[in-house]
C-alpha atoms as a PDB file:
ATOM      1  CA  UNK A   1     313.965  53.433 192.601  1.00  0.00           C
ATOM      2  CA  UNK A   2     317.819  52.856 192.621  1.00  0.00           C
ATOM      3  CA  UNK A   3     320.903  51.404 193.369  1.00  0.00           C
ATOM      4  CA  UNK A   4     320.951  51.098 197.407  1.00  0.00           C
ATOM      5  CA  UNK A   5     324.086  49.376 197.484  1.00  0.00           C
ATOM      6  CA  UNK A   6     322.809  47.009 199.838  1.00  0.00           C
ATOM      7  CA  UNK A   7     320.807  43.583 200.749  1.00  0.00           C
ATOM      8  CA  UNK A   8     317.242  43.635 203.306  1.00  0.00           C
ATOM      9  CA  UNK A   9     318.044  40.173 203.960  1.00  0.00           C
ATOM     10  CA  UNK A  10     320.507  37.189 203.534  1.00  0.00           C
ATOM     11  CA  UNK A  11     318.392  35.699 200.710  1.00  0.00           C
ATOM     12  CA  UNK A  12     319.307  38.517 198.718  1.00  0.00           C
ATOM     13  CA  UNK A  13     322.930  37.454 198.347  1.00  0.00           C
ATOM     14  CA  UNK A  14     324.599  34.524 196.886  1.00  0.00           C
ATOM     15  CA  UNK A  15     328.576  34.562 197.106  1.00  0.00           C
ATOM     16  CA  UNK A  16     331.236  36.402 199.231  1.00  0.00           C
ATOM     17  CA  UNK A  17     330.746  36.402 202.454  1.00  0.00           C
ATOM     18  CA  UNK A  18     327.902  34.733 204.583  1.00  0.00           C
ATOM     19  CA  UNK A  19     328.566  36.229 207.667  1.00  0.00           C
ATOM     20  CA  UNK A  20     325.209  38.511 208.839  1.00  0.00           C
ATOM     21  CA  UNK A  21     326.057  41.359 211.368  1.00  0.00           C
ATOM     22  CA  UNK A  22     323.740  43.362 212.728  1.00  0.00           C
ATOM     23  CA  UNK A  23     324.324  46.353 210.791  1.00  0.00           C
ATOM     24  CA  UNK A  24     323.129  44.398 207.460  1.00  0.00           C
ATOM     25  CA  UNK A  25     319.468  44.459 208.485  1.00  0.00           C
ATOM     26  CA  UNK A  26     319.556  48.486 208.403  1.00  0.00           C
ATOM     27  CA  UNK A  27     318.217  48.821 205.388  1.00  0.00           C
ATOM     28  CA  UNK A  28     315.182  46.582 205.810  1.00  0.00           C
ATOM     29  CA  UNK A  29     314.658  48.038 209.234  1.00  0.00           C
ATOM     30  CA  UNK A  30     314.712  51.625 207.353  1.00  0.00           C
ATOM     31  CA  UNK A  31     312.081  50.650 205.036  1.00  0.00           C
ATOM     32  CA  UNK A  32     309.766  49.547 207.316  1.00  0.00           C
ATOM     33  CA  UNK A  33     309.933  52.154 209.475  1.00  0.00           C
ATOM     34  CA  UNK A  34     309.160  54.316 206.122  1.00  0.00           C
ATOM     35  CA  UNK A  35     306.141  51.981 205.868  1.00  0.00           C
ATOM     36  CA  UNK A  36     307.393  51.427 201.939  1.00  0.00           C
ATOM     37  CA  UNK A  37     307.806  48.346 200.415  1.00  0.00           C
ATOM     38  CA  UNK A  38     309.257  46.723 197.514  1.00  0.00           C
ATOM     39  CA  UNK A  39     307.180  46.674 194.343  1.00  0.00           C
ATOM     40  CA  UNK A  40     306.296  43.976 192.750  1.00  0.00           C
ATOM     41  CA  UNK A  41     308.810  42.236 190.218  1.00  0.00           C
ATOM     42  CA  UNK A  42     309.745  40.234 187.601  1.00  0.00           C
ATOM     43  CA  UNK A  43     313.104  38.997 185.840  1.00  0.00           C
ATOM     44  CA  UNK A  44     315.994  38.353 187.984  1.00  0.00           C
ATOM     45  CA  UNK A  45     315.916  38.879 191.780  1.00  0.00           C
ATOM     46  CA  UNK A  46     319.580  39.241 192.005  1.00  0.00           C
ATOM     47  CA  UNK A  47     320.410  43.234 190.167  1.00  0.00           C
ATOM     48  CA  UNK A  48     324.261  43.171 190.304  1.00  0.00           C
ATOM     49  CA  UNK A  49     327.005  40.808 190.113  1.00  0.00           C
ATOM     50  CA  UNK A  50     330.845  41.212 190.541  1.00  0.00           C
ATOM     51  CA  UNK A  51     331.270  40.143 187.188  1.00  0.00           C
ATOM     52  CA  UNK A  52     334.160  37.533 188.237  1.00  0.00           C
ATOM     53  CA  UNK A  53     334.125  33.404 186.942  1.00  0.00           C
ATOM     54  CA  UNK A  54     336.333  32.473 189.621  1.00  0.00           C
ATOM     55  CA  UNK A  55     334.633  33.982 193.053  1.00  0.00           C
ATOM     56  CA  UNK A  56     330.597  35.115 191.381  1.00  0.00           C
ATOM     57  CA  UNK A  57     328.991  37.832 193.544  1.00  0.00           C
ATOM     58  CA  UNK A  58     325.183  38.023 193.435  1.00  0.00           C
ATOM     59  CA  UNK A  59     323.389  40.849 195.270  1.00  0.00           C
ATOM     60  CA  UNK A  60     319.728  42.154 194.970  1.00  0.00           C
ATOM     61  CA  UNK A  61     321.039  45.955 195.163  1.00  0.00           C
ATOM     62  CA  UNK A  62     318.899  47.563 193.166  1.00  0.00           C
ATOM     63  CA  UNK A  63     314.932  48.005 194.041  1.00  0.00           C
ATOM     64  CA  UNK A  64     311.813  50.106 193.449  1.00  0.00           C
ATOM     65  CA  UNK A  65     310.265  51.024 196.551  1.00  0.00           C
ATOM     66  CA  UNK A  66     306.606  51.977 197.047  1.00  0.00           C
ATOM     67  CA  UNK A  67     303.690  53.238 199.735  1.00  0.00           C
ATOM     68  CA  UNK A  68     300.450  52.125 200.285  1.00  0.00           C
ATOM     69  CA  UNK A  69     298.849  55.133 198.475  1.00  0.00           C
ATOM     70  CA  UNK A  70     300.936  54.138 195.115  1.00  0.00           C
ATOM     71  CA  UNK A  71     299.841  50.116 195.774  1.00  0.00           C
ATOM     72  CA  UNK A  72     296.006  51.424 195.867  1.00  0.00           C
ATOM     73  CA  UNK A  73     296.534  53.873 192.828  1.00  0.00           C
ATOM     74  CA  UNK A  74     298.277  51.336 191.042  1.00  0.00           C
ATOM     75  CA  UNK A  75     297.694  47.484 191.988  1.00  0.00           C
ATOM     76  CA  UNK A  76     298.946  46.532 188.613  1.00  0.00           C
ATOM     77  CA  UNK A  77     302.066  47.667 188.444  1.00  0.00           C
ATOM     78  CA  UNK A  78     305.477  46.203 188.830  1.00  0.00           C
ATOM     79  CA  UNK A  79     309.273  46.402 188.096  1.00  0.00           C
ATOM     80  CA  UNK A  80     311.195  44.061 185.910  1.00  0.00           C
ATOM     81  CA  UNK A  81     314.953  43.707 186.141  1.00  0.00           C
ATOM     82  CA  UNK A  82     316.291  43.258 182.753  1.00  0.00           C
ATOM     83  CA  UNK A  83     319.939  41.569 182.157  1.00  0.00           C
ATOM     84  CA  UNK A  84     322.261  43.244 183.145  1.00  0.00           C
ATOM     85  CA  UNK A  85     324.745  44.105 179.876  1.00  0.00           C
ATOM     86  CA  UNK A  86     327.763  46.113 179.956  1.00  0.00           C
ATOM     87  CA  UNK A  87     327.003  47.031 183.400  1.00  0.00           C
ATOM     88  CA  UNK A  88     327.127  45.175 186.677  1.00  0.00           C
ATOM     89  CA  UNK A  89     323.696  46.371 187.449  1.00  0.00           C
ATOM     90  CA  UNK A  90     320.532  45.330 185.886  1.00  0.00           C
ATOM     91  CA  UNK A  91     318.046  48.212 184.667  1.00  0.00           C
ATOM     92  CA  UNK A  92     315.397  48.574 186.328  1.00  0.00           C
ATOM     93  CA  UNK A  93     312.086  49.019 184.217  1.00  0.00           C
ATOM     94  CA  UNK A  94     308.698  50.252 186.354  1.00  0.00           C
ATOM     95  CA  UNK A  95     305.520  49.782 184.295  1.00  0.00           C
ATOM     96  CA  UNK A  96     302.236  51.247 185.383  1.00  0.00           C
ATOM     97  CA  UNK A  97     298.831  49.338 183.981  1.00  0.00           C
ATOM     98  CA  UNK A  98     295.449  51.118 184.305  1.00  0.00           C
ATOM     99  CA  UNK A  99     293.619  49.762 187.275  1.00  0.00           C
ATOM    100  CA  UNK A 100     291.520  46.807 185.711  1.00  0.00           C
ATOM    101  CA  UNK A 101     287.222  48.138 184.936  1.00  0.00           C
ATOM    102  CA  UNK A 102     285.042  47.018 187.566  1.00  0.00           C
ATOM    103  CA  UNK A 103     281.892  47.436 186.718  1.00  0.00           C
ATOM    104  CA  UNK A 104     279.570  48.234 189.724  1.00  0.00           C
ATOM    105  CA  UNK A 105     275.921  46.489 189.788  1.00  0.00           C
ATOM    106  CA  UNK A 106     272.961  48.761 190.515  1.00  0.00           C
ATOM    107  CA  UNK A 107     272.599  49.250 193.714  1.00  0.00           C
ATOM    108  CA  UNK A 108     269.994  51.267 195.786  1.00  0.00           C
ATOM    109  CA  UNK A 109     270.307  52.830 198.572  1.00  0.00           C
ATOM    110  CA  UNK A 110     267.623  53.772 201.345  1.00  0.00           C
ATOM    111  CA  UNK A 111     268.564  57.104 202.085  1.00  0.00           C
ATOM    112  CA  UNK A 112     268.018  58.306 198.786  1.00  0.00           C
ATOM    113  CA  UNK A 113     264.176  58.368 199.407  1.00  0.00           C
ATOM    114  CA  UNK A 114     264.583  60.778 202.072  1.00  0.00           C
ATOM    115  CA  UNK A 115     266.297  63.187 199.480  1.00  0.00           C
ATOM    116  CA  UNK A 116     263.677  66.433 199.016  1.00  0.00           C
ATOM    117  CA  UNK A 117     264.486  65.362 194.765  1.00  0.00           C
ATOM    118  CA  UNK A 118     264.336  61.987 194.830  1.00  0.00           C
ATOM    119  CA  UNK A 119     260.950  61.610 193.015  1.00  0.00           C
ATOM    120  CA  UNK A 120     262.040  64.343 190.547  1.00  0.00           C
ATOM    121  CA  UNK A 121     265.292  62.924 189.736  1.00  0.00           C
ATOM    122  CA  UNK A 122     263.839  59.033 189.174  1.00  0.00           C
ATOM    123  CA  UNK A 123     260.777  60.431 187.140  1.00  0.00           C
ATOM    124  CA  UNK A 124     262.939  62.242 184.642  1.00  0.00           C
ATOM    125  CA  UNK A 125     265.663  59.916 184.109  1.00  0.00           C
ATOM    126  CA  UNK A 126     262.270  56.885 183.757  1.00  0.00           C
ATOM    127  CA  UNK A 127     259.967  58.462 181.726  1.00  0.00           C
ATOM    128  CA  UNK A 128     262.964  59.109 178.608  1.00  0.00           C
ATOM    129  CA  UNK A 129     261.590  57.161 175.722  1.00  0.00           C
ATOM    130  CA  UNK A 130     263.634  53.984 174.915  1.00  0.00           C
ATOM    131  CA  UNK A 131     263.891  51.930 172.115  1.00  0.00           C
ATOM    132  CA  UNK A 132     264.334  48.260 172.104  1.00  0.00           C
ATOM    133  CA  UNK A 133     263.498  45.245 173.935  1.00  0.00           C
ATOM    134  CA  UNK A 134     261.515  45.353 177.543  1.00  0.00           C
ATOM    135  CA  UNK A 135     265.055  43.722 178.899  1.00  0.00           C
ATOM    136  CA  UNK A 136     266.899  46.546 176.793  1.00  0.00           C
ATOM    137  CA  UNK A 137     264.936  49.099 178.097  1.00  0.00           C
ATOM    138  CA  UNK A 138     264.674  48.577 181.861  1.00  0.00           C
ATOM    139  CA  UNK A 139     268.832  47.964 181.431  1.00  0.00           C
ATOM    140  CA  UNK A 140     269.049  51.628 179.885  1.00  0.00           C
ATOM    141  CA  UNK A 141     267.101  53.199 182.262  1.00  0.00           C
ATOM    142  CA  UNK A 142     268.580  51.657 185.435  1.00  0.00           C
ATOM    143  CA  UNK A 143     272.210  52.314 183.992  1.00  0.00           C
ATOM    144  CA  UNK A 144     270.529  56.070 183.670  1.00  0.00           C
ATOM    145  CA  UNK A 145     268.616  56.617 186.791  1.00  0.00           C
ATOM    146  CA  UNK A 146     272.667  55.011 188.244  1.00  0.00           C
ATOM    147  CA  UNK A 147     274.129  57.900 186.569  1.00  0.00           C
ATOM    148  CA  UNK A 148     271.702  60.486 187.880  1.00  0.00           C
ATOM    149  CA  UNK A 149     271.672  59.228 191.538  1.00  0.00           C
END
């Protein structure tokens, strides 16, 4: 996360020059070849100005890069670019959500059978007493025997 004092592409610029060498695509180039990418944002796209009236420079300059690994530990997460202030550059905020709950259906699996404590395992976690409805009962012992698998 940081200042990287310049553009991946030309749609990260408005004002100055519009002329596109080469050399400009360097830093998106770089970051794919680091197999990062940029995270996911809200607020303004365009992180620094030139602070002028008469000749307004917009750049996207500032970014918060991330891997696949960070994307899968955190697929909530994203950066906001807040206004900018005193500064020419907007601060970058990165905020990190829990993961949403999934919760996983009962599922059985074959394999288990074959398991030397299979019958041992089921038969213990079945024959705990339960109180409630028949419904309410076979939902607290699957959600048991789930555990204990």
């Amino acid at each position: 996360m940081g200042d990287f004092n310049a553009v991946r592409r030309m749609s990260e610029s408005i004002g100055g020059s519009s002329l596109w060498p080469q050399w400009k695509s360097d830093l998106d180039t770089l970051i794919q070849q680091a197999e990062l990418d940029d995270l996911r944002f809200s607020g303004h796209m365009l992180t620094w100005n030139n602070k002028q009236e008469e000749a307004p420079i917009w750049r996207k300059l500032d970014r918060v890069l991330i891997n696949a690994q960070w994307d899968s530990l955190f697929p909530s997460s994203q950066a906001s670019s807040l206004p900018p202030g005193l500064s020419d550059h907007s601060p970058m905020l990165v905020q990190v959500f829990d993961p949403p709950k999934i919760k996983k259906p009962f599922r059985f699996f074959d394999f288990w059978v074959d398991h030397l404590n299979f019958l041992n395992v089921v038969a213990s976690s079945w024959n705990d007493h339960v109180i409630g409805s028949p419904m309410f009962q076979l939902f607290t012992k699957l959600k048991r025997l789930k555990a204990d698998l």
